[in-house]
N, C-alpha and C. Protein backbone atom coordinates (compact mmCIF):
# COMPACT_ATOMS: atom_id res chain seq x y z
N UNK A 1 65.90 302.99 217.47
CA UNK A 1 64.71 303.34 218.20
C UNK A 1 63.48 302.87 217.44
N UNK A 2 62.31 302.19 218.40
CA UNK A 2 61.80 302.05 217.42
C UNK A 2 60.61 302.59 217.13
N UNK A 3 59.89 302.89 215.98
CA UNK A 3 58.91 303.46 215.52
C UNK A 3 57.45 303.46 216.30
N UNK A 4 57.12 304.47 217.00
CA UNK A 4 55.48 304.34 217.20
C UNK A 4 54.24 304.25 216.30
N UNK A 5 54.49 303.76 215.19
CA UNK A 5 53.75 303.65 214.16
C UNK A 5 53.73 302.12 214.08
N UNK A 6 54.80 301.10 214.32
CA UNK A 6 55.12 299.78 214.32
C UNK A 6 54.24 299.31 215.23
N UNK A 7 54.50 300.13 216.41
CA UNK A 7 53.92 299.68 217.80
C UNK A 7 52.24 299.73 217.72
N UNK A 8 51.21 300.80 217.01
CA UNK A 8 50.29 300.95 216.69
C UNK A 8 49.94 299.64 215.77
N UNK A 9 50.60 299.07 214.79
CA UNK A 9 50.35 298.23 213.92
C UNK A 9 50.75 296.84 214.52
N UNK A 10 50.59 296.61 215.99
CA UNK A 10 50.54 295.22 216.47
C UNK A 10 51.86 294.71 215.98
N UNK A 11 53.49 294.93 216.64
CA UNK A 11 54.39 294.74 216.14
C UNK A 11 54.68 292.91 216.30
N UNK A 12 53.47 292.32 217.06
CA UNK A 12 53.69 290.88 217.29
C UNK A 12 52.97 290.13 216.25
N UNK A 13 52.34 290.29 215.27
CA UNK A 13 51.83 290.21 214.06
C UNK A 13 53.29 289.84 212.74
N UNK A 14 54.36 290.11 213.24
CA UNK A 14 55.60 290.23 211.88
C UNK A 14 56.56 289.59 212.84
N UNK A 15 57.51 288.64 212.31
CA UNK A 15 58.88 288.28 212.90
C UNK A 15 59.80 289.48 212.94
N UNK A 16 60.45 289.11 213.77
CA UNK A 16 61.31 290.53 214.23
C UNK A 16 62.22 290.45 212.81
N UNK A 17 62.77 289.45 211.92
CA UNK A 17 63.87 289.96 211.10
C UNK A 17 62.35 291.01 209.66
N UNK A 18 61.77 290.75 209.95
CA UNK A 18 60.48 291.27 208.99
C UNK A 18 60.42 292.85 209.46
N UNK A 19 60.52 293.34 210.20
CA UNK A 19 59.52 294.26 211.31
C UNK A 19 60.53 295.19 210.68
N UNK A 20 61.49 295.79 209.71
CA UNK A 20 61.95 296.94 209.26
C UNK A 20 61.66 297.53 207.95
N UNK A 21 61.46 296.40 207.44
CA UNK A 21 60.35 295.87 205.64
C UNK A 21 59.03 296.29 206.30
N UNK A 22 58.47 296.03 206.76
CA UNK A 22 57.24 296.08 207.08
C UNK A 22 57.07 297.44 207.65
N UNK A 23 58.03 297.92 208.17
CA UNK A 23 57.62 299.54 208.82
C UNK A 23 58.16 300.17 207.65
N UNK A 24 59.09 300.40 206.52
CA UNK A 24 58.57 300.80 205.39
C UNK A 24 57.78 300.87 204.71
N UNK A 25 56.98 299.42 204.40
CA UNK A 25 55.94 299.46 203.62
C UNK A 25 54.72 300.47 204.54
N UNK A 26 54.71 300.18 205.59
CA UNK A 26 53.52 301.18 206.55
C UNK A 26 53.81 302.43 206.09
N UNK A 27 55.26 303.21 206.59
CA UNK A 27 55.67 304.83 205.86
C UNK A 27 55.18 304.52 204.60
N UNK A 28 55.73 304.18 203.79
CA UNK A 28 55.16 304.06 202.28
C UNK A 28 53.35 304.24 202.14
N UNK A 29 52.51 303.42 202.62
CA UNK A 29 51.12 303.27 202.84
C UNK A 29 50.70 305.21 203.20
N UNK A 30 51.43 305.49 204.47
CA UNK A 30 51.17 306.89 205.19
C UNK A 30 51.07 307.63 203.98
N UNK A 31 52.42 307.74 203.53
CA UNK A 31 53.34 308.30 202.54
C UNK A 31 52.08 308.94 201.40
N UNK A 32 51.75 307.55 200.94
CA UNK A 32 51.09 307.59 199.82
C UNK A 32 49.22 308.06 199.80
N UNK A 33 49.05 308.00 201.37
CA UNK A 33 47.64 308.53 201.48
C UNK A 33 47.94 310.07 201.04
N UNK A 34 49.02 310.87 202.07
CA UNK A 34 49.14 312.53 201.47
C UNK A 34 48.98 312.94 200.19
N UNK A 35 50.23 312.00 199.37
CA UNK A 35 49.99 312.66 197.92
C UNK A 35 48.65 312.48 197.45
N UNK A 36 47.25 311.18 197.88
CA UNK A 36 46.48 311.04 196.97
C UNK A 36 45.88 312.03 197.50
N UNK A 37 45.58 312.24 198.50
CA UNK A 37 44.85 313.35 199.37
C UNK A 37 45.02 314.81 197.99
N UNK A 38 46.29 315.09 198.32
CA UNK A 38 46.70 316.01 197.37
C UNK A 38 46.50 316.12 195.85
N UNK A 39 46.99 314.52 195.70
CA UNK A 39 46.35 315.01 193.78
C UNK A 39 44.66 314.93 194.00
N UNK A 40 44.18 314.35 194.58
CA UNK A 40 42.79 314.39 194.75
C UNK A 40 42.73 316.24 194.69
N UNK A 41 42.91 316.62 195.45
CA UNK A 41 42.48 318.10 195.28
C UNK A 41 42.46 318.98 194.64
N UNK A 42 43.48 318.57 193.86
CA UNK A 42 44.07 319.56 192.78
C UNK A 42 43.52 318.89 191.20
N UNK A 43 42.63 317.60 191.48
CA UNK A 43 42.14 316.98 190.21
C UNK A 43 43.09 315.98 189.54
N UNK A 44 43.98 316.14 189.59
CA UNK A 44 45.04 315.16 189.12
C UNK A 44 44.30 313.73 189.43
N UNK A 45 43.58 313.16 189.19
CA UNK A 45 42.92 311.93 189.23
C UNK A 45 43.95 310.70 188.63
N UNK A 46 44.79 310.33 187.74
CA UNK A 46 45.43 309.91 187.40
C UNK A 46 46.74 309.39 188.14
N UNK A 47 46.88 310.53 188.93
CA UNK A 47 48.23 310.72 189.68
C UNK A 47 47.77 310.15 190.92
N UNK A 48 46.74 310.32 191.32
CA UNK A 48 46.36 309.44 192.40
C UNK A 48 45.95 308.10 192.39
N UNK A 49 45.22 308.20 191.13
CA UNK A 49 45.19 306.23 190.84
C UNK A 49 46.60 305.90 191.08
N UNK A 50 47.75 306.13 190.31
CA UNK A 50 49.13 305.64 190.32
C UNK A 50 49.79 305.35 191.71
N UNK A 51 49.49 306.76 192.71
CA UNK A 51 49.66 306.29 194.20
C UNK A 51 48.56 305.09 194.65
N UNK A 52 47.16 304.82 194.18
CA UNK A 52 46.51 304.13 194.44
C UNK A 52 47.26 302.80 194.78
N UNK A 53 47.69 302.72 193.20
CA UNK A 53 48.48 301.10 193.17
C UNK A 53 49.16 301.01 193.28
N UNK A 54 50.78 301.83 193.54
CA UNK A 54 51.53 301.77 194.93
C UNK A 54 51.10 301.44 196.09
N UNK A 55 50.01 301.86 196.72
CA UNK A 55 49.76 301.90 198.47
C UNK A 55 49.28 299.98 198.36
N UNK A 56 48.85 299.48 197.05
CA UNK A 56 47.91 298.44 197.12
C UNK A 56 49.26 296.97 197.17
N UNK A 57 50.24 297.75 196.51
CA UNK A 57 51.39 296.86 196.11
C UNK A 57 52.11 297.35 197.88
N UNK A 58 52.23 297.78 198.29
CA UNK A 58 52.67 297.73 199.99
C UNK A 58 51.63 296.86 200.76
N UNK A 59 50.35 297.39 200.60
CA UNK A 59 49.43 296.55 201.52
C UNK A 59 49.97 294.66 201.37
N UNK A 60 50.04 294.74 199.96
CA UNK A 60 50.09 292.89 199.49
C UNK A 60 51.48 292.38 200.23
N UNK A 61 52.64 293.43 200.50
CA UNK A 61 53.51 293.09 201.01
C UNK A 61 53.46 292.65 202.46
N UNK A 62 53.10 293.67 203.04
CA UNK A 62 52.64 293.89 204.19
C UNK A 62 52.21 292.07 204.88
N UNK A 63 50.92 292.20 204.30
CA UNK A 63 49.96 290.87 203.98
C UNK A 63 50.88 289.79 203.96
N UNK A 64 51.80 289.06 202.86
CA UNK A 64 52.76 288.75 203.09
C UNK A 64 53.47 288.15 204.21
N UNK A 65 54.06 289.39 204.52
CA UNK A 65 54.67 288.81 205.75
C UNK A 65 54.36 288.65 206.97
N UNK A 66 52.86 289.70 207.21
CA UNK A 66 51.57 288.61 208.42
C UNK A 66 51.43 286.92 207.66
N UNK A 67 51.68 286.71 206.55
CA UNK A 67 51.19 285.37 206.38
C UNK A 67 52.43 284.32 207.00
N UNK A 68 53.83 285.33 206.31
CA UNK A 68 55.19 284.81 207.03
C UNK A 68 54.91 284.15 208.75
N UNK A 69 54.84 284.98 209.08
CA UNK A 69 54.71 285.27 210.80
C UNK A 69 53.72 283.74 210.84
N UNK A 70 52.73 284.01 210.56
CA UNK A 70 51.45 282.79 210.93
C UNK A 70 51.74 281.16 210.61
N UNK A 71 52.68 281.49 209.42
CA UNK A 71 53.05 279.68 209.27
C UNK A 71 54.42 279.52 210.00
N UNK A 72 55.14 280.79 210.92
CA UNK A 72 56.24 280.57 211.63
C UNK A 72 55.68 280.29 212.54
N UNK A 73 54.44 280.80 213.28
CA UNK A 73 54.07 280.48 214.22
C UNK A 73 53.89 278.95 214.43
N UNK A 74 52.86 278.78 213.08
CA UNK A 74 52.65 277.14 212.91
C UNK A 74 53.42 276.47 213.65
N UNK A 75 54.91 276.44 212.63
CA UNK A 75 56.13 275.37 212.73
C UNK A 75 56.30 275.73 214.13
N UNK A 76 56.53 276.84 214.95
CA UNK A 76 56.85 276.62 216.10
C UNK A 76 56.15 275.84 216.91
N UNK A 77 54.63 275.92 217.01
CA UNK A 77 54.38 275.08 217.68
C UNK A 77 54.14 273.83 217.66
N UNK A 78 54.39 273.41 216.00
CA UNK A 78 54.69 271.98 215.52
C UNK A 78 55.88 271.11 216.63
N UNK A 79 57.06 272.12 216.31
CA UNK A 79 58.43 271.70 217.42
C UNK A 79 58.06 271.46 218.47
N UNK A 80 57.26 272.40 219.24
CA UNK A 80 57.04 272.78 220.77
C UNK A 80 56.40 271.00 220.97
N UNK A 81 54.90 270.36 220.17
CA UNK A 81 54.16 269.85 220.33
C UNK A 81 55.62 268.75 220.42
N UNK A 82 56.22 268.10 219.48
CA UNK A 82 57.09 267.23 218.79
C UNK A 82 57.94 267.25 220.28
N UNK A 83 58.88 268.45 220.40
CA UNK A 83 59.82 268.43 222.14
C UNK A 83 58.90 267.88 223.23
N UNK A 84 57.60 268.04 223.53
CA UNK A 84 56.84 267.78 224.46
C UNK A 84 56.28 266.18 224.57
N UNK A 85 56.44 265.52 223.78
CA UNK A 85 56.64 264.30 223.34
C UNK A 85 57.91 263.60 223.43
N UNK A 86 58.94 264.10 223.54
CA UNK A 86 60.26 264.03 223.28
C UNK A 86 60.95 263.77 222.22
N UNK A 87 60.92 264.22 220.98
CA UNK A 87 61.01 264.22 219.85
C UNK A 87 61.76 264.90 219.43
N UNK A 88 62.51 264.92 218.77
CA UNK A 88 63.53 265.67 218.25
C UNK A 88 63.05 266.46 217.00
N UNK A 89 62.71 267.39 216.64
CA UNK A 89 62.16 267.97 215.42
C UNK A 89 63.39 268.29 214.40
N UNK A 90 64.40 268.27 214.92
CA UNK A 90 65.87 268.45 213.87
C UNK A 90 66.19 266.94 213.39
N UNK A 91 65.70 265.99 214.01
CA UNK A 91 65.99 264.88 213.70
C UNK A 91 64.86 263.88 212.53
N UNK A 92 63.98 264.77 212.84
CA UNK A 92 62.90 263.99 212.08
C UNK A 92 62.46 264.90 210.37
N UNK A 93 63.13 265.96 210.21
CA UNK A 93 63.51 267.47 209.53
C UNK A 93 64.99 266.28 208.87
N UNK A 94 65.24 265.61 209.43
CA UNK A 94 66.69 265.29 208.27
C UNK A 94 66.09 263.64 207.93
N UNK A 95 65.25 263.19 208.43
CA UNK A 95 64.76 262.11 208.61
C UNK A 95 64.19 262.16 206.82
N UNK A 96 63.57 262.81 206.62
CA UNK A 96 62.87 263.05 205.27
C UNK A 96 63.39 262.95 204.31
């Protein structure tokens, strides 16, 4: 089933083999706002920097694999352009 939290985060943004990594790293992100919330309150300042740079090391992941997605997109429509021409893009991919 899948997550309404994915669906909030523009699930067409990530390739589908991405989109289960990526809804961890989001829980993780959630995850990690509570505890800072929490050591924030209680003063623990330290303990929340540490979640800080956890949540920052998910975001970069995250990031990542929107970048994944965007140069898949690329190549796809590299092919698309290449088939529409009549071109074989598997052929010119071994051509090299």
């Amino acid at each position: 089933m899948e997550s309404k939290r994915l669906v909030a985060m523009k699930k067409e943004n990530f390739r589908s083999q991405d989109k289960t990594n990526v809804q961890k790293e989001h829980d993780c992100i959630n995850d990690l706002q509570l505890e800072i919330r929490l050591h924030i309150e209680r003063g623990n300042y330290a303990a929340a920097e540490l979640c800080m740079e956890d949540m920052i090391v998910s975001m970069k992941e995250i990031r990542k694999y929107r970048k994944t997605k965007t140069e898949h997109d690329k190549m796809v429509g590299v092919v698309q352009m290449l088939s529409s021409r009549g071109l074989n893009a598997e052929l010119i991919m071994a051509a090299r």
